[in-house]
PDB file of N, CA and C in Angstrom:
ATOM      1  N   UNK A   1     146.879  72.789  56.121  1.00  0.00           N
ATOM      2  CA  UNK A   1     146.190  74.048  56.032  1.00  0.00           C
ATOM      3  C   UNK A   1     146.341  74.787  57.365  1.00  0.00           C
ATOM      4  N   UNK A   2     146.604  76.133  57.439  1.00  0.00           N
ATOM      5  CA  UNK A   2     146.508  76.983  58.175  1.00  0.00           C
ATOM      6  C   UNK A   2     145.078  77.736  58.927  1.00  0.00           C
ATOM      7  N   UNK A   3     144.668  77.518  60.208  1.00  0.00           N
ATOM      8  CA  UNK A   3     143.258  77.899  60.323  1.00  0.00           C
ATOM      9  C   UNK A   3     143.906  79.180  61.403  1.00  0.00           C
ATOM     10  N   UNK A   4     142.941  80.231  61.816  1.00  0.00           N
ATOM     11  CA  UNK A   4     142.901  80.730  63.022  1.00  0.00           C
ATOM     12  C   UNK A   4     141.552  80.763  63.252  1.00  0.00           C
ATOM     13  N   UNK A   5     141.437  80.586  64.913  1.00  0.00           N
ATOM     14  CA  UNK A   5     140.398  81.003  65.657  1.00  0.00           C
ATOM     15  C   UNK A   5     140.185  82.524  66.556  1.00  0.00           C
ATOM     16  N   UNK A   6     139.613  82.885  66.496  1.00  0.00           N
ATOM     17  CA  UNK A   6     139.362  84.188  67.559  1.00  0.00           C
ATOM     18  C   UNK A   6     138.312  84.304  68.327  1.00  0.00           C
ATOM     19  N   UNK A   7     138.302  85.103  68.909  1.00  0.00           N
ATOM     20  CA  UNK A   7     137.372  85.186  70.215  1.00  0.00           C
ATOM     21  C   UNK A   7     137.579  86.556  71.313  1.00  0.00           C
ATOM     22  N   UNK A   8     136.563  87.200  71.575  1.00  0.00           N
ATOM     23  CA  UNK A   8     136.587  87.711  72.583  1.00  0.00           C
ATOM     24  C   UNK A   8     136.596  87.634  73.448  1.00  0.00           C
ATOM     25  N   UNK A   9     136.711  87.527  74.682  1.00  0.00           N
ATOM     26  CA  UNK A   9     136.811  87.242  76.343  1.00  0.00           C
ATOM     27  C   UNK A   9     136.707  88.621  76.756  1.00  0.00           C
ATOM     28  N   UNK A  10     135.448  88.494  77.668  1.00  0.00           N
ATOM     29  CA  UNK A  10     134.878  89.825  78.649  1.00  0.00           C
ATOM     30  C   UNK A  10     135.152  89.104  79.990  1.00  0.00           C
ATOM     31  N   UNK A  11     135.726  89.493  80.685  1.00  0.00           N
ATOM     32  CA  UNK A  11     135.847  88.604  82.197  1.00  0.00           C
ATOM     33  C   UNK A  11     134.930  89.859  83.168  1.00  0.00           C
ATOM     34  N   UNK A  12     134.030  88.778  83.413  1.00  0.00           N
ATOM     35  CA  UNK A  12     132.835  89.965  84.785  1.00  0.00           C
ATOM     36  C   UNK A  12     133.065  89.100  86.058  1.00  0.00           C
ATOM     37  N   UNK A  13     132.874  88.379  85.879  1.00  0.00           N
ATOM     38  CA  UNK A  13     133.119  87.301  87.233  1.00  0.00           C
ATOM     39  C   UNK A  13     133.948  86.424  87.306  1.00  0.00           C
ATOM     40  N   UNK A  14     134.851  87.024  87.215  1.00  0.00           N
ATOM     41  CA  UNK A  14     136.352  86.049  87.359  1.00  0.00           C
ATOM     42  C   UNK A  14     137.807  86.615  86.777  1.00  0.00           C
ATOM     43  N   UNK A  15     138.793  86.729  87.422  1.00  0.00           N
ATOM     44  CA  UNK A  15     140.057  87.632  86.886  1.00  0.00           C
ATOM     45  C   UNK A  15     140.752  86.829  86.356  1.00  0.00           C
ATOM     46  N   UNK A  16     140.566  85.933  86.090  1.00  0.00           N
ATOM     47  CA  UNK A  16     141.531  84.577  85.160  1.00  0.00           C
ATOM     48  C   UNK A  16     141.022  83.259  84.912  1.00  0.00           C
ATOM     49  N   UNK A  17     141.334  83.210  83.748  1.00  0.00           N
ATOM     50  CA  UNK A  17     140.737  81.924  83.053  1.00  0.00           C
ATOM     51  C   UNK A  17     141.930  81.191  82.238  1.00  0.00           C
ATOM     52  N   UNK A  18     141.485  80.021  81.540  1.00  0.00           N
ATOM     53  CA  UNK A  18     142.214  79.405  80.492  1.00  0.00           C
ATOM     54  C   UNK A  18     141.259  79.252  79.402  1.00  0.00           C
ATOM     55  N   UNK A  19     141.790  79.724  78.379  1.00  0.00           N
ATOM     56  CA  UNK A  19     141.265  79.262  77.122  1.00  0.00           C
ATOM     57  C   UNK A  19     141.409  77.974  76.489  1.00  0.00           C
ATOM     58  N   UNK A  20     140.928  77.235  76.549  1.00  0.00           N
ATOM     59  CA  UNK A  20     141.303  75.843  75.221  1.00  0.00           C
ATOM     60  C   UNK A  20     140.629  76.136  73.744  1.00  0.00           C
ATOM     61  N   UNK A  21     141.357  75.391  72.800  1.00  0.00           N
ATOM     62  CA  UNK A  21     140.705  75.241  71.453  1.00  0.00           C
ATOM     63  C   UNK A  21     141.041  73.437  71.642  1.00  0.00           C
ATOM     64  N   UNK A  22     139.676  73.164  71.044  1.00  0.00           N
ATOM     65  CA  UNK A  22     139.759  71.368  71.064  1.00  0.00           C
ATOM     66  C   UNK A  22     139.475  71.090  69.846  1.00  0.00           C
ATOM     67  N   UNK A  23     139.922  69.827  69.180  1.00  0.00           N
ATOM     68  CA  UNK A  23     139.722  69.352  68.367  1.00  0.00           C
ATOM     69  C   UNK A  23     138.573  68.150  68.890  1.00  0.00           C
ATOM     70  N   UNK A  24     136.877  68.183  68.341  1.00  0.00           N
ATOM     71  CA  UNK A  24     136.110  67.338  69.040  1.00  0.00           C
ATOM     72  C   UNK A  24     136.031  66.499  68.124  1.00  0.00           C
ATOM     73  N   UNK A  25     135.979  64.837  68.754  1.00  0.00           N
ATOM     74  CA  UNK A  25     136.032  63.998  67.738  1.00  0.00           C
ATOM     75  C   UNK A  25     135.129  62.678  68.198  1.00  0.00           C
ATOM     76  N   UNK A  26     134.395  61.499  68.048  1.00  0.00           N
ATOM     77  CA  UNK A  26     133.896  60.525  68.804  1.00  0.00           C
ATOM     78  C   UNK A  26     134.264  59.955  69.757  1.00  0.00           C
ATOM     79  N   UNK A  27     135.546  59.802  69.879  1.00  0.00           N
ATOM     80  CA  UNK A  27     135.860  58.760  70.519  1.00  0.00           C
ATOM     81  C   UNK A  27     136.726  59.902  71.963  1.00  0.00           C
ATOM     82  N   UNK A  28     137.460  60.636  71.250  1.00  0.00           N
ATOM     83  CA  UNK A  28     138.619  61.675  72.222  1.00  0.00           C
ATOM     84  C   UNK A  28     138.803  62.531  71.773  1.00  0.00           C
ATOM     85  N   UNK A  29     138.679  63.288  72.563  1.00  0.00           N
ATOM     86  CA  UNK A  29     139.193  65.109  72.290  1.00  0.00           C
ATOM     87  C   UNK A  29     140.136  65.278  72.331  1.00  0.00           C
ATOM     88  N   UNK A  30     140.577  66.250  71.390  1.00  0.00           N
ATOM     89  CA  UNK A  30     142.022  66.224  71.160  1.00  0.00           C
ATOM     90  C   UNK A  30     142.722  68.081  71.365  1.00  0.00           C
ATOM     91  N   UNK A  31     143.025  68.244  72.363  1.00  0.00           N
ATOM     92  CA  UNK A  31     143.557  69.492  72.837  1.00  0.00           C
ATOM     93  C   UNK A  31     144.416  70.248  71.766  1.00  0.00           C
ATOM     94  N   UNK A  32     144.169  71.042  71.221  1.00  0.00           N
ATOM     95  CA  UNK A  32     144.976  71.782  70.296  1.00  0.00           C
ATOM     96  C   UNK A  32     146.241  73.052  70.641  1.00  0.00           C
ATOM     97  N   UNK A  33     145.588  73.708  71.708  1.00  0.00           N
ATOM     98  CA  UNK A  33     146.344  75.211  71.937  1.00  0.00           C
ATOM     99  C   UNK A  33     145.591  74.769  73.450  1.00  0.00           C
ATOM    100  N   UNK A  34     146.158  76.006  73.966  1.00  0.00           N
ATOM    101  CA  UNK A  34     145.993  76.404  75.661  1.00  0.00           C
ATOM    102  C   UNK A  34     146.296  78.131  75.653  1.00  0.00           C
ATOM    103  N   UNK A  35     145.647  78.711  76.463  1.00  0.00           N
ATOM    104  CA  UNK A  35     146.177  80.172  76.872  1.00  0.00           C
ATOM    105  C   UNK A  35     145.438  80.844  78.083  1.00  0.00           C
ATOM    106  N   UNK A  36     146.364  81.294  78.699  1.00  0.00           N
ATOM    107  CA  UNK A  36     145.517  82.218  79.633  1.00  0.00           C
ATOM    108  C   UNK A  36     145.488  83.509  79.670  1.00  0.00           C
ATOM    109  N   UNK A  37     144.899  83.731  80.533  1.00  0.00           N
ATOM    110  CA  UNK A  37     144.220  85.049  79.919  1.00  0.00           C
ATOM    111  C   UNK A  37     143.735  85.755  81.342  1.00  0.00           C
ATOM    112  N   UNK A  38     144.029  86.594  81.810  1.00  0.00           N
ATOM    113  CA  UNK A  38     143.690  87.482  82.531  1.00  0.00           C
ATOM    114  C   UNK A  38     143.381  88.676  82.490  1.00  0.00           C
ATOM    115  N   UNK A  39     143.300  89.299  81.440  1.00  0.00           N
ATOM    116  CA  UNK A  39     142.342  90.438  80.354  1.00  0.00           C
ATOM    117  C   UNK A  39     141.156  90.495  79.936  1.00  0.00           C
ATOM    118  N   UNK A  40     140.365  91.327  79.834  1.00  0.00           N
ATOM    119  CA  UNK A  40     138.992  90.915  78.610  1.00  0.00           C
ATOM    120  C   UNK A  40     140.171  91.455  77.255  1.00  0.00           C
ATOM    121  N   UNK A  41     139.511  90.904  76.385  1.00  0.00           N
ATOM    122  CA  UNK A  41     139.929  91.358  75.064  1.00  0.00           C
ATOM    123  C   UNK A  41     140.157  90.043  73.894  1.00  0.00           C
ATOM    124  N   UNK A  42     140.576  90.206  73.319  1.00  0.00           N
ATOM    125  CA  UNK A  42     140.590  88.960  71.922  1.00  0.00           C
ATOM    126  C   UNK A  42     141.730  88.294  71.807  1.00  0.00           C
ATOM    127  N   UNK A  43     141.402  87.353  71.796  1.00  0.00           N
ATOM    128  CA  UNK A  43     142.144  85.854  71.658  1.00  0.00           C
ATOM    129  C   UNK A  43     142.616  85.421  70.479  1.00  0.00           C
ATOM    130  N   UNK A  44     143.326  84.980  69.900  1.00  0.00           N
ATOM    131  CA  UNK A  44     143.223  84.124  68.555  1.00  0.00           C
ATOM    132  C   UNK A  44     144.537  82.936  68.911  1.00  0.00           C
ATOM    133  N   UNK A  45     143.998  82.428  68.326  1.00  0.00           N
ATOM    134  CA  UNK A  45     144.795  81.106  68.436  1.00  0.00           C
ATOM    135  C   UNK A  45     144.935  80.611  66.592  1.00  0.00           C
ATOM    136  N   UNK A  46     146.060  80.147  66.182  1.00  0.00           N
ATOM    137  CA  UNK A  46     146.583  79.898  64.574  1.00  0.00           C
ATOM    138  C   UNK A  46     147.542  78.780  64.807  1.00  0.00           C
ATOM    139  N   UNK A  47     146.791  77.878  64.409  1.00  0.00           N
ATOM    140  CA  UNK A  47     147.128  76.657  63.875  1.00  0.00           C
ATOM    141  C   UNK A  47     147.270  75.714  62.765  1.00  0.00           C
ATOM    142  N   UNK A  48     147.808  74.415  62.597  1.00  0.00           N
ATOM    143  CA  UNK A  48     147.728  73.784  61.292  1.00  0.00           C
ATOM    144  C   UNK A  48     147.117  72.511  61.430  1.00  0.00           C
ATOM    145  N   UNK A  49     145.898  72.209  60.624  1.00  0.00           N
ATOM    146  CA  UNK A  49     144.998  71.238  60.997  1.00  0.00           C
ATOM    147  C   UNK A  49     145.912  69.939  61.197  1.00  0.00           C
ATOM    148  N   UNK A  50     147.003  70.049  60.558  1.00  0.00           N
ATOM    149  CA  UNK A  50     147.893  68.739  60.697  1.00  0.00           C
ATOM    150  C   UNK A  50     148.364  68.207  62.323  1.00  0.00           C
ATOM    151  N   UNK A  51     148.040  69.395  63.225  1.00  0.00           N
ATOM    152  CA  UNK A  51     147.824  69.238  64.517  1.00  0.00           C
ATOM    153  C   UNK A  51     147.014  68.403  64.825  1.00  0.00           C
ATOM    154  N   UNK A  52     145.916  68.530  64.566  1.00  0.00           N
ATOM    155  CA  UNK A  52     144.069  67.513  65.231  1.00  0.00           C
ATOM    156  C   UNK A  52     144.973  66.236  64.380  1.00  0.00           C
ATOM    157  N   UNK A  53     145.507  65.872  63.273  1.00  0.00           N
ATOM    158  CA  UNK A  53     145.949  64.407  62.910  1.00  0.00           C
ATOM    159  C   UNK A  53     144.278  64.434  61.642  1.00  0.00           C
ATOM    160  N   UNK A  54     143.877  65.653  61.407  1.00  0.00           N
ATOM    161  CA  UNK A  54     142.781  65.208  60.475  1.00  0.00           C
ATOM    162  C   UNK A  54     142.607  66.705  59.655  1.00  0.00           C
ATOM    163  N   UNK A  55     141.601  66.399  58.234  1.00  0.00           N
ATOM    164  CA  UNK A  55     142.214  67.828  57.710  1.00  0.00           C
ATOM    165  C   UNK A  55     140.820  68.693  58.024  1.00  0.00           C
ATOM    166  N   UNK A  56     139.816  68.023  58.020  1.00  0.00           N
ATOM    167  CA  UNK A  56     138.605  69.026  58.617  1.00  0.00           C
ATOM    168  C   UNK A  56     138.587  68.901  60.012  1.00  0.00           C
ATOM    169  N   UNK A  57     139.213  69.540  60.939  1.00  0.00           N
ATOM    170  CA  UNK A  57     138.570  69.518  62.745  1.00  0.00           C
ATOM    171  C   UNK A  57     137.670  69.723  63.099  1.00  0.00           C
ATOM    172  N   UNK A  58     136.959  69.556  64.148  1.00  0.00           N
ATOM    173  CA  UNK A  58     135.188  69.928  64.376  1.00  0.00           C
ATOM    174  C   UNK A  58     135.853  70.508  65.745  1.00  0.00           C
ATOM    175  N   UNK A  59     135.527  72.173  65.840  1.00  0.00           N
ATOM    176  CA  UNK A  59     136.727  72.836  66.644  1.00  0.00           C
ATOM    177  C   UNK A  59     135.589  73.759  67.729  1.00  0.00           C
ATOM    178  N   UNK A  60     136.103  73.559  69.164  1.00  0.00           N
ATOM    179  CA  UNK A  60     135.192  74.004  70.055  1.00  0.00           C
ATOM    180  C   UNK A  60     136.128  74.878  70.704  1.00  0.00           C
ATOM    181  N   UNK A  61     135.439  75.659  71.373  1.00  0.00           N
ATOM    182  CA  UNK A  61     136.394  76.953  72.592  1.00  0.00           C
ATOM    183  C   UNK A  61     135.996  75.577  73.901  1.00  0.00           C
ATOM    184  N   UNK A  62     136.959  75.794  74.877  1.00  0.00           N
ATOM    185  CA  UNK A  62     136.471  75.729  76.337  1.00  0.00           C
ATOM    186  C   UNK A  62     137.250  76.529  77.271  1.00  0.00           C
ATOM    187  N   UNK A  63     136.152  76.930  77.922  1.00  0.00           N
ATOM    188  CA  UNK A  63     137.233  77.801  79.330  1.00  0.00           C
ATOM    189  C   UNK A  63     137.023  77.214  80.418  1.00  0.00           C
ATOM    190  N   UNK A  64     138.088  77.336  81.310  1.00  0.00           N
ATOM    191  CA  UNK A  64     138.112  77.151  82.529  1.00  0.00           C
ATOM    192  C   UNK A  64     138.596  78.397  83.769  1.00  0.00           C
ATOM    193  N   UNK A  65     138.201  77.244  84.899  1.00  0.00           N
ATOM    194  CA  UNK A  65     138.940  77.891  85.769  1.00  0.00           C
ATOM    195  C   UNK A  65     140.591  78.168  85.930  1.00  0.00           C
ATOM    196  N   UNK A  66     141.109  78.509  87.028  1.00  0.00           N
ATOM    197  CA  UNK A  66     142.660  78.241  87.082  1.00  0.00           C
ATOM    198  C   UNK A  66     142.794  76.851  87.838  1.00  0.00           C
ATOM    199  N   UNK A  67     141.523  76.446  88.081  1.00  0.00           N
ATOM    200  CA  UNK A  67     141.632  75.215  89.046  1.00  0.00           C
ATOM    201  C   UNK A  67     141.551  73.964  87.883  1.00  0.00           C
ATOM    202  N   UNK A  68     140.923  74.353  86.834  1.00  0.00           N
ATOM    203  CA  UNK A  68     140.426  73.164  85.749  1.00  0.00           C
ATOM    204  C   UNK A  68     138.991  72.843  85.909  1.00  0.00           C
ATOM    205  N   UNK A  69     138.258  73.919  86.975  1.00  0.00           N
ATOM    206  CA  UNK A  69     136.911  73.155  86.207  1.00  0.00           C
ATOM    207  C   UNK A  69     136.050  74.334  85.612  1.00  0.00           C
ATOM    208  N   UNK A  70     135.565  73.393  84.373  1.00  0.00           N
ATOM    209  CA  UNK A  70     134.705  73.886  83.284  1.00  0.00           C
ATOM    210  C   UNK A  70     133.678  75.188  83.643  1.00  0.00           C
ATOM    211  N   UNK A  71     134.185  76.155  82.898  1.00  0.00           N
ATOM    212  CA  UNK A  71     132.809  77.553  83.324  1.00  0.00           C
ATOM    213  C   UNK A  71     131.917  77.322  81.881  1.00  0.00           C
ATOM    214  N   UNK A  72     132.391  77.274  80.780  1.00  0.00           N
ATOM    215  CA  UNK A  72     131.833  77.391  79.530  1.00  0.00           C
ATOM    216  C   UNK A  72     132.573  76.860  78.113  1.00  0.00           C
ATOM    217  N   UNK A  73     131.436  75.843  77.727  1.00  0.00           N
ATOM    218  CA  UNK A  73     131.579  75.434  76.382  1.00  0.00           C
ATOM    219  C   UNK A  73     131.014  75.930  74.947  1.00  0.00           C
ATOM    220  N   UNK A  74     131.801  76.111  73.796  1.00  0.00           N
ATOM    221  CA  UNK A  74     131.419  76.879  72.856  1.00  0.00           C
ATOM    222  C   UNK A  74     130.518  75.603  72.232  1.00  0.00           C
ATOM    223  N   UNK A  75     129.473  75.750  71.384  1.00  0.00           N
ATOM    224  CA  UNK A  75     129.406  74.436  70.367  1.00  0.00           C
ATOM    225  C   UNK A  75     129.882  74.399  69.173  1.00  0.00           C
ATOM    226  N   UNK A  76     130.232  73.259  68.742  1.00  0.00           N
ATOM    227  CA  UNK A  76     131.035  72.810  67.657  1.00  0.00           C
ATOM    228  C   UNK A  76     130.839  73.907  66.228  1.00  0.00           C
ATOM    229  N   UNK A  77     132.417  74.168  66.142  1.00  0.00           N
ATOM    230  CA  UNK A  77     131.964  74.594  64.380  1.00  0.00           C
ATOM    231  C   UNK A  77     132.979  73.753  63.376  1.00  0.00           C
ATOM    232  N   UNK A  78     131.962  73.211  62.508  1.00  0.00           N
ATOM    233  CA  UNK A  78     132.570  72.343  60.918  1.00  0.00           C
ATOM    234  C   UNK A  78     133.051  73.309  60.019  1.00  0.00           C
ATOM    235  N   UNK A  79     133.147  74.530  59.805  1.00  0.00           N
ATOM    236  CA  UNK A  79     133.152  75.353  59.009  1.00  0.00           C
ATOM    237  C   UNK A  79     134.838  74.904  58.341  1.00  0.00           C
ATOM    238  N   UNK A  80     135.578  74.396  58.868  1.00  0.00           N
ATOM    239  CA  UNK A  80     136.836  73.804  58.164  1.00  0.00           C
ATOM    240  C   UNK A  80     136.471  73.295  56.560  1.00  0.00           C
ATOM    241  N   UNK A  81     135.248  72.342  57.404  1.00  0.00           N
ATOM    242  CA  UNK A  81     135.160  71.376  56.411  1.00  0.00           C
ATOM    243  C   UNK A  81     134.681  72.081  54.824  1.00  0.00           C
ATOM    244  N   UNK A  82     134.006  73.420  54.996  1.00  0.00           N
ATOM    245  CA  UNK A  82     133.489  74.131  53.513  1.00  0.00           C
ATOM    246  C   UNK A  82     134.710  74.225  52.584  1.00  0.00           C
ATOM    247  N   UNK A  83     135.763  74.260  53.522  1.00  0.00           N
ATOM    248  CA  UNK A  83     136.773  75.166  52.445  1.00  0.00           C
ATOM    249  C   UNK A  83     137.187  74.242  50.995  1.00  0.00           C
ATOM    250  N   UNK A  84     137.420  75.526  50.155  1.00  0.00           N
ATOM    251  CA  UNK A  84     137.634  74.674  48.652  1.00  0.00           C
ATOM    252  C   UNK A  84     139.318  74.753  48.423  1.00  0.00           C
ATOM    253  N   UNK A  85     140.007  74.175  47.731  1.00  0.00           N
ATOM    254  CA  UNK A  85     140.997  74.192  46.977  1.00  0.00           C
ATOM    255  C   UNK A  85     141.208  75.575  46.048  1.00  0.00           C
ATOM    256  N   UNK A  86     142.360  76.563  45.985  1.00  0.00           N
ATOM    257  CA  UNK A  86     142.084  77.409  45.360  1.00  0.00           C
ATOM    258  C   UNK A  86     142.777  76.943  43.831  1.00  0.00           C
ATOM    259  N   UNK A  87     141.723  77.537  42.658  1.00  0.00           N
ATOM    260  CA  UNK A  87     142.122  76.890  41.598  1.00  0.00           C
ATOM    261  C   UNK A  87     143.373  77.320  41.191  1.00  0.00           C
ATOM    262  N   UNK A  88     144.270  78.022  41.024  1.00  0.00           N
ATOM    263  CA  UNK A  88     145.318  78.923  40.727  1.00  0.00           C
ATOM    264  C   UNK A  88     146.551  78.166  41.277  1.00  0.00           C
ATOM    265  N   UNK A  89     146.582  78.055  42.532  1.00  0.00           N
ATOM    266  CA  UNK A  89     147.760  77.604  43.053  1.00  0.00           C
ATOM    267  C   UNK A  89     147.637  76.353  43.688  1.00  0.00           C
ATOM    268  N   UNK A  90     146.647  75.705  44.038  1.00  0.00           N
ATOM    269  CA  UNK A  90     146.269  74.631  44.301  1.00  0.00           C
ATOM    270  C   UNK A  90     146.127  74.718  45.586  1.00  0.00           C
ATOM    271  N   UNK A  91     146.472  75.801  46.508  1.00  0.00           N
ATOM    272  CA  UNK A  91     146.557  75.211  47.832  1.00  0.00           C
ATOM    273  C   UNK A  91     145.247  75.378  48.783  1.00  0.00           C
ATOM    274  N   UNK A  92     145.014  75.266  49.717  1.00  0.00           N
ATOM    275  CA  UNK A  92     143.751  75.074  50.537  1.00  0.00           C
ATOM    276  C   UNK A  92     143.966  76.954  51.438  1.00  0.00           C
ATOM    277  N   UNK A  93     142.429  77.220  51.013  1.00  0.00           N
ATOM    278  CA  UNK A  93     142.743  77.864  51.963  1.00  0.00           C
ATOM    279  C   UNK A  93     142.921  78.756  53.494  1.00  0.00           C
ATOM    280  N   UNK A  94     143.417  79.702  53.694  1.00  0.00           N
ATOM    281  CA  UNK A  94     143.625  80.032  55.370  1.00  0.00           C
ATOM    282  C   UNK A  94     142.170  80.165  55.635  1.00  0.00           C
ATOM    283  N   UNK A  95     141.498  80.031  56.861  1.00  0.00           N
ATOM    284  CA  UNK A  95     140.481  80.676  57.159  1.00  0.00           C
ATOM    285  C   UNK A  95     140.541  81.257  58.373  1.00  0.00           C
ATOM    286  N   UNK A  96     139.359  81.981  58.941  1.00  0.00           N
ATOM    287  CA  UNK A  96     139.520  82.272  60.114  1.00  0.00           C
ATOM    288  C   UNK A  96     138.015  81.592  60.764  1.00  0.00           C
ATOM    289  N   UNK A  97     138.002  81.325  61.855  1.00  0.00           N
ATOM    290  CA  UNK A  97     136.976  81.115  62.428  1.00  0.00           C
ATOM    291  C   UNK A  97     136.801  81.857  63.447  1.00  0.00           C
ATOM    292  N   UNK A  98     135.367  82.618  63.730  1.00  0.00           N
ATOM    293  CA  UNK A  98     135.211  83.261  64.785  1.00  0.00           C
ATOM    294  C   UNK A  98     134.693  83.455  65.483  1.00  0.00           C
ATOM    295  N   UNK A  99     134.516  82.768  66.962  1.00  0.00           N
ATOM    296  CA  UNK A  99     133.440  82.392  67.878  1.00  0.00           C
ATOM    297  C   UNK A  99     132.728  83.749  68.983  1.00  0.00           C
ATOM    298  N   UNK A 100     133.304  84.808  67.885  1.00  0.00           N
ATOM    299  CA  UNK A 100     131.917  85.805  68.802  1.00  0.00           C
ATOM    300  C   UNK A 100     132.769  86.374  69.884  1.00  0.00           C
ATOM    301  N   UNK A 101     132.283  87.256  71.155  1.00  0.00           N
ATOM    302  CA  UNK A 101     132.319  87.498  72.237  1.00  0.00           C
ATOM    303  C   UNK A 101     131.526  86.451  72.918  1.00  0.00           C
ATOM    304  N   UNK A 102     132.544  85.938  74.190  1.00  0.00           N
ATOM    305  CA  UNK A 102     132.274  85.417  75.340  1.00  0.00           C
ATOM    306  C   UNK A 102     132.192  86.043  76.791  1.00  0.00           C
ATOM    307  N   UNK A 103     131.440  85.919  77.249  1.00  0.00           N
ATOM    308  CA  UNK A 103     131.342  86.955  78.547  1.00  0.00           C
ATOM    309  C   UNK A 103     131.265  85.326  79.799  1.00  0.00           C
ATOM    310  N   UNK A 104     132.253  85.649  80.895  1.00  0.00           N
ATOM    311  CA  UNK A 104     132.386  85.143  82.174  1.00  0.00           C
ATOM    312  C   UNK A 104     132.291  85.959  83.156  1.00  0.00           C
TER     313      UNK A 104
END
């Protein structure tokens, strides 16, 4: 299945960041995408759950610095997991997920 994520990024205190999308899981997190970003403006990141190695991901934002340490964590969204089978063609389908505006 095909997911995208989006997001806004307002940068107030800071001219560059990295975006992550993670795949959160018990044991290890599993890094999905990377991007940086030195703009405010919207993000999206489009992926295929066959990435995380699982078909519902439990999918978080994190940003950082340019140095690697942590400014802000999104909390988890399951919303993968609602999706139905479409009856017609059988296939699963796209969604988008969308974590809002973030301000740094």
């Amino acid at each position: 299945m095909i997911a995208k994520v989006n997001v806004n990024i307002v940068l107030k205190t800071i001219d560059k960041v990295v975006v992550q999308l993670w795949d959160v899981d018990a044991l290890v997190d599993d890094l999905l995408e990377s991007k940086d970003v030195s703009v405010s403006g919207h993000i999206e990141f489009i992926f295929s759950t066959s990435q995380s190695g699982e078909a519902n991901p439990e999918l978080q934002l994190r940003i950082l610095s340019l140095e690697r340490s942590e400014l802000f964590r999104t909390t988890t969204n399951t919303m993968l997991s609602d999706l139905k089978i479409h009856e017609v063609t059988g296939f699963a389908e796209v969604t988008t997920i969308d974590f809002g505006t973030i301000e740094i």
